[in-house]
N, C-alpha and C. Protein backbone atom coordinates (compact mmCIF):
# COMPACT_ATOMS: atom_id res chain seq x y z
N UNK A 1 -22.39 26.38 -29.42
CA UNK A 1 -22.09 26.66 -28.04
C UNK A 1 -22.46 25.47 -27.15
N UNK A 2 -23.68 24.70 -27.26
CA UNK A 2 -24.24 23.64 -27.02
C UNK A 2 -22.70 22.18 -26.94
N UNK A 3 -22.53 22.00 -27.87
CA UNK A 3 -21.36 21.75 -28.09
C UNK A 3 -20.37 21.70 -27.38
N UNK A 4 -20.07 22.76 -27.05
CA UNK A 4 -18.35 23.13 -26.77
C UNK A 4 -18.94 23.13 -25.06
N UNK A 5 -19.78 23.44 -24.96
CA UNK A 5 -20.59 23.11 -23.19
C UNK A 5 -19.90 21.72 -22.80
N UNK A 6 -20.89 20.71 -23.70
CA UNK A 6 -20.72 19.45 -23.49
C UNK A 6 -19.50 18.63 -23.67
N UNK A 7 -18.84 19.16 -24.85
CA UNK A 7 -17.39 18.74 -24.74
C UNK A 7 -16.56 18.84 -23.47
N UNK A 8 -16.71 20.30 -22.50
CA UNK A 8 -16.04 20.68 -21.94
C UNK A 8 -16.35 20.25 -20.18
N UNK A 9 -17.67 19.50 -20.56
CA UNK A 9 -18.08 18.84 -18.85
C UNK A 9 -17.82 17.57 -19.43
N UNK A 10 -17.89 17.28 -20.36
CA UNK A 10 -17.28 15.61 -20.58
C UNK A 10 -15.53 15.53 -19.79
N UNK A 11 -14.94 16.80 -20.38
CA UNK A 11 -13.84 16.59 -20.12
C UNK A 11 -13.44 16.98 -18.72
N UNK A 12 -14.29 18.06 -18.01
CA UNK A 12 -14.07 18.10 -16.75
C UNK A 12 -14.67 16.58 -15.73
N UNK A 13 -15.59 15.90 -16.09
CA UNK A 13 -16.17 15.07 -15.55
C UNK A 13 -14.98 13.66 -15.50
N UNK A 14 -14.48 13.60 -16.64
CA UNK A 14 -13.14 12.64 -16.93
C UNK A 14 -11.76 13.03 -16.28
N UNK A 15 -11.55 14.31 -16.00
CA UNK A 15 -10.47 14.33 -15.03
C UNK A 15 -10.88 14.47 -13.49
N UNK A 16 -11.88 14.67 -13.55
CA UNK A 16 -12.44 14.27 -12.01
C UNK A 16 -12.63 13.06 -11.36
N UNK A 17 -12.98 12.34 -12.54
CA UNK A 17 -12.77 10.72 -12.06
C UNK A 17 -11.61 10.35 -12.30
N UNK A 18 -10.63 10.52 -12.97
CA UNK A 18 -8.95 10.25 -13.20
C UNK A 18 -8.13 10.25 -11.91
N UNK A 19 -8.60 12.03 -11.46
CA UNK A 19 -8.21 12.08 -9.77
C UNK A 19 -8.55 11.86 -8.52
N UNK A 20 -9.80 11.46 -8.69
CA UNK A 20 -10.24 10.84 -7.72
C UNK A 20 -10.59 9.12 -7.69
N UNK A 21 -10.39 8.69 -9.07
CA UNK A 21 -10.73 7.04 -9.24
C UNK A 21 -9.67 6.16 -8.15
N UNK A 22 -10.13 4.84 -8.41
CA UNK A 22 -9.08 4.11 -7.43
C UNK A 22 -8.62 3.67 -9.25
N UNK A 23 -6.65 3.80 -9.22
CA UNK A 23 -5.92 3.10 -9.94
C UNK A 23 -5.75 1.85 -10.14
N UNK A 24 -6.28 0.79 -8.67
CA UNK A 24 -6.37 -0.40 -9.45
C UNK A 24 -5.22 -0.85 -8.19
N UNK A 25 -3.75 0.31 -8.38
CA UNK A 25 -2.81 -0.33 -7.01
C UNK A 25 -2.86 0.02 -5.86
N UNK A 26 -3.10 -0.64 -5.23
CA UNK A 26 -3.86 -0.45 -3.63
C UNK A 26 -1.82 -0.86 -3.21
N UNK A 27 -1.52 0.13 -2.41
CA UNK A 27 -0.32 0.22 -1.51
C UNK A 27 -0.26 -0.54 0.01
N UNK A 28 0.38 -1.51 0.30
CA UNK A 28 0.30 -2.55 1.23
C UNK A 28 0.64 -1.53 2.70
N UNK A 29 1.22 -2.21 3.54
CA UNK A 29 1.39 -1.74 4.97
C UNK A 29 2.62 -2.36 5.41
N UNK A 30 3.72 -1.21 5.87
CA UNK A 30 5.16 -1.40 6.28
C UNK A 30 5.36 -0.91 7.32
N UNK A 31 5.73 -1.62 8.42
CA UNK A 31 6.65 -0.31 9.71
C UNK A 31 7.69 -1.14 10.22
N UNK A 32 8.67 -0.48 10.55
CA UNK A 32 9.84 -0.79 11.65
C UNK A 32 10.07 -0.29 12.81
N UNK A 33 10.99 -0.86 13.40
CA UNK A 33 11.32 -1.00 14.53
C UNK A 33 12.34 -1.58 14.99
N UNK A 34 12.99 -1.64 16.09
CA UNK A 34 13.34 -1.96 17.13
C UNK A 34 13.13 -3.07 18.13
N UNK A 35 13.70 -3.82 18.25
CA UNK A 35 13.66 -5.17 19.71
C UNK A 35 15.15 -5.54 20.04
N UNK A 36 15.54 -4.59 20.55
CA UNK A 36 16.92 -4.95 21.47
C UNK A 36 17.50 -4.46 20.25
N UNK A 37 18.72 -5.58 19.87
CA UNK A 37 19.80 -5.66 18.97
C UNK A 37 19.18 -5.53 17.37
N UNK A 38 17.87 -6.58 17.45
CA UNK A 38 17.00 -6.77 16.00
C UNK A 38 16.47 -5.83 15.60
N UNK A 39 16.76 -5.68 14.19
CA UNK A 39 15.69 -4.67 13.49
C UNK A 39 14.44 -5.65 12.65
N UNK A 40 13.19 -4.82 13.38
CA UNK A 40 12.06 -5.68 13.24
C UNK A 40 11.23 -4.97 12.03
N UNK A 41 11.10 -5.59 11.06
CA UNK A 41 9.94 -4.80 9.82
C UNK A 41 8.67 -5.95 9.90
N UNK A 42 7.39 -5.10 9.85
CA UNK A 42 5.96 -6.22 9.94
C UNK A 42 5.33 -5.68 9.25
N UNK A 43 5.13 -6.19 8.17
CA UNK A 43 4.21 -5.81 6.77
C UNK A 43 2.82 -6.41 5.77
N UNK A 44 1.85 -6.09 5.52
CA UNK A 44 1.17 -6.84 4.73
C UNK A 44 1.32 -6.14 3.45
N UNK A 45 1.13 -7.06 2.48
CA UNK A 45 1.09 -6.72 0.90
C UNK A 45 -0.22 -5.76 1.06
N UNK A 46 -1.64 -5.77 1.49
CA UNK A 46 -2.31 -4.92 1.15
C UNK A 46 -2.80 -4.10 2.38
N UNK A 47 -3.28 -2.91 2.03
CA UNK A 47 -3.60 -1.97 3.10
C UNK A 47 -4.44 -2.76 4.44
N UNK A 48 -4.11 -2.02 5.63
CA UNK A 48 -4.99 -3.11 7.12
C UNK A 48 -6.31 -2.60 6.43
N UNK A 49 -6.84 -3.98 7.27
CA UNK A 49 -8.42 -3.82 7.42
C UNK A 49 -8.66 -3.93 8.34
N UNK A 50 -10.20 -3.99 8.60
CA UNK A 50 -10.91 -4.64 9.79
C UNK A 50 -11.52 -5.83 9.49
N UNK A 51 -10.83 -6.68 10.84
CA UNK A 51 -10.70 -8.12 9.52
C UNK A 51 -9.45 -9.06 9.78
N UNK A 52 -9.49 -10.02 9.15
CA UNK A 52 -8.10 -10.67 8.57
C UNK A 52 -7.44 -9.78 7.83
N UNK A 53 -6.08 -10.33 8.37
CA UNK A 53 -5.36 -9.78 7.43
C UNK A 53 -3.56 -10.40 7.97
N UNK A 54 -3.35 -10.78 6.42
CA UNK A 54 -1.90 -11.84 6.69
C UNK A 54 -0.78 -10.58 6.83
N UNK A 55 -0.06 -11.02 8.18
CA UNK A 55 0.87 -10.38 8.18
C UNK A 55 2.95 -11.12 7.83
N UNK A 56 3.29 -10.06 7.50
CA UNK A 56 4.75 -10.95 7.07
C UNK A 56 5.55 -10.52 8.32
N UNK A 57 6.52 -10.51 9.01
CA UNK A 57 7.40 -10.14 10.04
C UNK A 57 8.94 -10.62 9.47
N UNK A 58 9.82 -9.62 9.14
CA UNK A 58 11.01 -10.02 8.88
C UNK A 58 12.28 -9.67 10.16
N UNK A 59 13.51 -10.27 10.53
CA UNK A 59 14.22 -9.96 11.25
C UNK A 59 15.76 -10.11 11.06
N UNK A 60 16.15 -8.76 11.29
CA UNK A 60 17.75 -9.34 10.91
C UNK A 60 18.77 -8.52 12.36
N UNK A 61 19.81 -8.69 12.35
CA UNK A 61 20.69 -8.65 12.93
C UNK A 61 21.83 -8.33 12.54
N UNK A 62 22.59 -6.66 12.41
CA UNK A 62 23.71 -6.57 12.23
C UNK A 62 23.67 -6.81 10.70
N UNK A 63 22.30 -6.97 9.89
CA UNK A 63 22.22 -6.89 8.71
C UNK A 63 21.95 -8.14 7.97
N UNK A 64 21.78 -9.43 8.99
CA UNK A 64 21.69 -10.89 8.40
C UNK A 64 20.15 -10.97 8.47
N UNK A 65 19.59 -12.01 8.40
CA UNK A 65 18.52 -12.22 7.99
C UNK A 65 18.37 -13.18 9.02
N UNK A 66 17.68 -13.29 10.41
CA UNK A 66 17.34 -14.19 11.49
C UNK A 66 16.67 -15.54 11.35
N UNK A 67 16.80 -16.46 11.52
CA UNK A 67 15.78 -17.70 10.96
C UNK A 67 15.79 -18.49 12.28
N UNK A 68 15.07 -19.06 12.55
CA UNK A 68 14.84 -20.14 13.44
C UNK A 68 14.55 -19.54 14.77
N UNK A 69 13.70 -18.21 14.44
CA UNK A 69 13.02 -17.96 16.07
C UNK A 69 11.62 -18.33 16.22
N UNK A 70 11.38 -18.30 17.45
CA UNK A 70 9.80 -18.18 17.43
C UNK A 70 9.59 -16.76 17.77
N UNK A 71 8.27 -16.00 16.31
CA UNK A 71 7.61 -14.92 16.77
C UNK A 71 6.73 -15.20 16.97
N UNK A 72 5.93 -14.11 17.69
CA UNK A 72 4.84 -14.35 18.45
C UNK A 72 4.38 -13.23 18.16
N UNK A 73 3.04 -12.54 17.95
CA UNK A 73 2.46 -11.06 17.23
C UNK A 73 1.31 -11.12 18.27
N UNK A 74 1.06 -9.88 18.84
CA UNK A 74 0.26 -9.60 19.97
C UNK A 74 -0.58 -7.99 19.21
N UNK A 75 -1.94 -7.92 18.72
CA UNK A 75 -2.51 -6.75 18.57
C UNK A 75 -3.73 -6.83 20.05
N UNK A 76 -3.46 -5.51 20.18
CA UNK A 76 -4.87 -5.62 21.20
C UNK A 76 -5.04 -3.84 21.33
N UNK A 77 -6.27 -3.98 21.74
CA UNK A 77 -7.18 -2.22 22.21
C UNK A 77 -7.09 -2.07 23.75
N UNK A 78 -6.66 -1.42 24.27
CA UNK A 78 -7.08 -1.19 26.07
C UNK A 78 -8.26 -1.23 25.93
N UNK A 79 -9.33 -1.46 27.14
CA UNK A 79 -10.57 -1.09 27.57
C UNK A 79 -10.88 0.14 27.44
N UNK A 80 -11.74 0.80 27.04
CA UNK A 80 -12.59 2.40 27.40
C UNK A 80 -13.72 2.36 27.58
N UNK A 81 -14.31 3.67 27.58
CA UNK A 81 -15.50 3.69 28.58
C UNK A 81 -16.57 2.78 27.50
N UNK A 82 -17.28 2.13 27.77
CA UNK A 82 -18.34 1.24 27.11
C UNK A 82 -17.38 0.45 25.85
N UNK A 83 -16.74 -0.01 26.44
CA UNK A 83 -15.91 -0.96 25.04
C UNK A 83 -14.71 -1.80 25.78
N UNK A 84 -14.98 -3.21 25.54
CA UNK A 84 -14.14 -4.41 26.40
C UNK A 84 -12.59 -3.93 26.01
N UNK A 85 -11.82 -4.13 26.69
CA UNK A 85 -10.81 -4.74 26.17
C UNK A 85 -10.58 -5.91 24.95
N UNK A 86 -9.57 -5.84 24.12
CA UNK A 86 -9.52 -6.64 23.27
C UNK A 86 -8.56 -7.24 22.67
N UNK A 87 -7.99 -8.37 22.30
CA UNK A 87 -6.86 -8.31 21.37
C UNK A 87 -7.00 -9.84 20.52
N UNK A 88 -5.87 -10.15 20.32
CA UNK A 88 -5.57 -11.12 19.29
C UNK A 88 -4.10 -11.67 19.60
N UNK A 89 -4.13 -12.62 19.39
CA UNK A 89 -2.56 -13.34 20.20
C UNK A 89 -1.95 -14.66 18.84
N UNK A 90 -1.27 -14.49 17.86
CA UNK A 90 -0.72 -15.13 16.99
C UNK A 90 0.99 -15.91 17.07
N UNK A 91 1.10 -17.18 17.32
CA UNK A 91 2.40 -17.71 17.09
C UNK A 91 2.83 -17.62 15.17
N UNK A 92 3.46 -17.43 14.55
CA UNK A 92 3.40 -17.12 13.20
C UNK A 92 4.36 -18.01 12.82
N UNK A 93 4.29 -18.43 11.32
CA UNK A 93 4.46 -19.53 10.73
C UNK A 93 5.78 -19.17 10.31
N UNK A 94 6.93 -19.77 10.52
CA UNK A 94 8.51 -19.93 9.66
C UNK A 94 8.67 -20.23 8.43
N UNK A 95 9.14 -19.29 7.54
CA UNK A 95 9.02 -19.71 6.04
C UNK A 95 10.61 -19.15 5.71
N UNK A 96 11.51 -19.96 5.86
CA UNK A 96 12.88 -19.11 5.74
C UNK A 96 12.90 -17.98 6.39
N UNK A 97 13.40 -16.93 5.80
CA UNK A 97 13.74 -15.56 6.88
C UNK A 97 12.65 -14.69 7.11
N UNK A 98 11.34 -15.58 6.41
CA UNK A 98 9.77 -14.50 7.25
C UNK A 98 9.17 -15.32 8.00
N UNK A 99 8.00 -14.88 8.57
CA UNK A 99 7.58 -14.99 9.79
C UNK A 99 6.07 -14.51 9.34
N UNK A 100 5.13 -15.33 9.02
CA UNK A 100 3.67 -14.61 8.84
C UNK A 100 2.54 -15.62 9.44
N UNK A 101 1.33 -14.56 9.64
CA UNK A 101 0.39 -15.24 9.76
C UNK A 101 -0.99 -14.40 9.85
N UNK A 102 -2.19 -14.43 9.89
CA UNK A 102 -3.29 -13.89 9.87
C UNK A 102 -3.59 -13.36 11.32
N UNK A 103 -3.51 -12.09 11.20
CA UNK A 103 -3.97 -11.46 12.34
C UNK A 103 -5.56 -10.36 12.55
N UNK A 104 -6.29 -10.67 13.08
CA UNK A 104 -7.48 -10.11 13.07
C UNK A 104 -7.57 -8.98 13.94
N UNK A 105 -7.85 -7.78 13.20
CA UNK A 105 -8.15 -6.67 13.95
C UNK A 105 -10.06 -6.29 13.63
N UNK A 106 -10.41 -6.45 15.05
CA UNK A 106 -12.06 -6.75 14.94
C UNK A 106 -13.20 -5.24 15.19
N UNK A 107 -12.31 -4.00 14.72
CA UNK A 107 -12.70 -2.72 14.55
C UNK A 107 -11.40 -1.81 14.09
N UNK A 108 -12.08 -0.99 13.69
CA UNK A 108 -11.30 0.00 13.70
C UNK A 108 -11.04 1.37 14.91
N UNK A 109 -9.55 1.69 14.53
CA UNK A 109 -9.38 2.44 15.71
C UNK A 109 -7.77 1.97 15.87
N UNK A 110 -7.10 2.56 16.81
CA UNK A 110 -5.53 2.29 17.37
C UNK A 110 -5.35 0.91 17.65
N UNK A 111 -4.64 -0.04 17.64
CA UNK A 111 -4.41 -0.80 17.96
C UNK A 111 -2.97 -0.81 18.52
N UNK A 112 -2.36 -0.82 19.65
CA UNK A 112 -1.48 -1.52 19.84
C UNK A 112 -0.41 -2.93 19.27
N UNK A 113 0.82 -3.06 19.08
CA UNK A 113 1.13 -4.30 18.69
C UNK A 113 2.67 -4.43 19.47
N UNK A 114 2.54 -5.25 19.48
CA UNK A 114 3.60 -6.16 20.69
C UNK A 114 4.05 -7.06 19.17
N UNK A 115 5.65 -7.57 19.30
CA UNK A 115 6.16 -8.87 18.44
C UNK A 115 7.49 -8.98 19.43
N UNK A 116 6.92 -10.88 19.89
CA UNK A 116 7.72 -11.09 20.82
C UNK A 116 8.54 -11.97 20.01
N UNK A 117 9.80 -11.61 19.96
CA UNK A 117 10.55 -13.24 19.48
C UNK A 117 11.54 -13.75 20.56
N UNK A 118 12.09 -14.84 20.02
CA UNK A 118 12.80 -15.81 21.44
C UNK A 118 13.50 -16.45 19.99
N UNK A 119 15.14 -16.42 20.38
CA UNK A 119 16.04 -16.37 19.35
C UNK A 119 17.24 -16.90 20.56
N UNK A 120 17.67 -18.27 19.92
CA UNK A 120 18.94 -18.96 20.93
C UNK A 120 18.62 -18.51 22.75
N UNK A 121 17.54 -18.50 23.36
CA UNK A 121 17.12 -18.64 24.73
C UNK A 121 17.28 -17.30 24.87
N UNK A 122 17.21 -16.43 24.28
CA UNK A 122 16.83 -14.84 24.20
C UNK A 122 16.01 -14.30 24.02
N UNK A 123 15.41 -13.40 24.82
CA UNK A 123 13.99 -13.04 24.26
C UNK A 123 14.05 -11.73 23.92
N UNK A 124 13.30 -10.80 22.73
CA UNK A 124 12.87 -9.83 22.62
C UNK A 124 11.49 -9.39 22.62
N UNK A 125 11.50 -7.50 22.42
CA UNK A 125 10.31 -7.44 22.41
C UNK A 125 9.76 -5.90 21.65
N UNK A 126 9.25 -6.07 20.37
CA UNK A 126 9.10 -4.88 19.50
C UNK A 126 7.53 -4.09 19.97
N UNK A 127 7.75 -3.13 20.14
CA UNK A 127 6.50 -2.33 20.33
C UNK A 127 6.05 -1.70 19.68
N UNK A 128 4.72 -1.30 18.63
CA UNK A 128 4.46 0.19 18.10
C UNK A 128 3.01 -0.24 18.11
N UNK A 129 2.07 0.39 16.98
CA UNK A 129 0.85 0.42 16.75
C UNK A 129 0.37 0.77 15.31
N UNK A 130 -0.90 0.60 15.00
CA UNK A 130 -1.10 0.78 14.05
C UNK A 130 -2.52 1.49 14.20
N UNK A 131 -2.74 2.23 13.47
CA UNK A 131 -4.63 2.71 13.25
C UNK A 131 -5.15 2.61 12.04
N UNK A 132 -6.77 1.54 12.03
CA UNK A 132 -7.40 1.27 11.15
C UNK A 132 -8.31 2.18 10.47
């Protein structure tokens, strides 16, 4: 009986860590949007932190793939009661049809995000947010 006890919390103890373990693949961070005409996607390969963290920005148009704008990536927090205002202000690097660069979010909590681009003397402007 001793036995079949221990067999049987071995085996409950092993599917408890099975379902609750980390697998190893940590799932990155995707959202879209909207800026005028552009459909805007801003993604990192791994989940946000608090912290650095490289972001990619892709843009297309009518289904093409946009190249030669300047984006610009804006995260920031409003002010509240006992806590500054805050943000982070990034021009991001051109690599063919992405757009990345390291953006620091310096707590957790909502963040706001702004992505401004300027495309042939046009400007747009994508809005959403994210929470850490």
């Amino acid at each position: 009986m001793k036995k079949l006890f221990k067999l049987v919390s071995l085996l409950t103890l092993g599917l408890f860590f099975v379902a609750c373990g980390d697998s190893g693949v940590s799932e990155g961070f995707t959202k879209s949007g909207k800026a005028g005409s552009l459909d805007v996607t801003y993604s990192s390969a791994k989940p946000l932190v608090v912290g650095d963290n490289t972001m990619n920005v892709t843009i297309t148009e009518n289904g093409k793939a946009v190249t030669g704008a300047k984006v610009e990536m804006k995260v920031f927090m409003p002010e509240m009661p006992g806590m500054p205002y805050m943000d982070f202000i990034k021009v991001l690097d051109a690599a063919g049809d992405k757009y990345s660069g390291n953006i620091n979010y310096s707590m957790g909590g909502t963040w706001q995000v702004k992505i401004f681009i300027e495309k042939d003397g046009k400007k747009y402007k994508h809005s959403s947010s994210v929470i850490l």
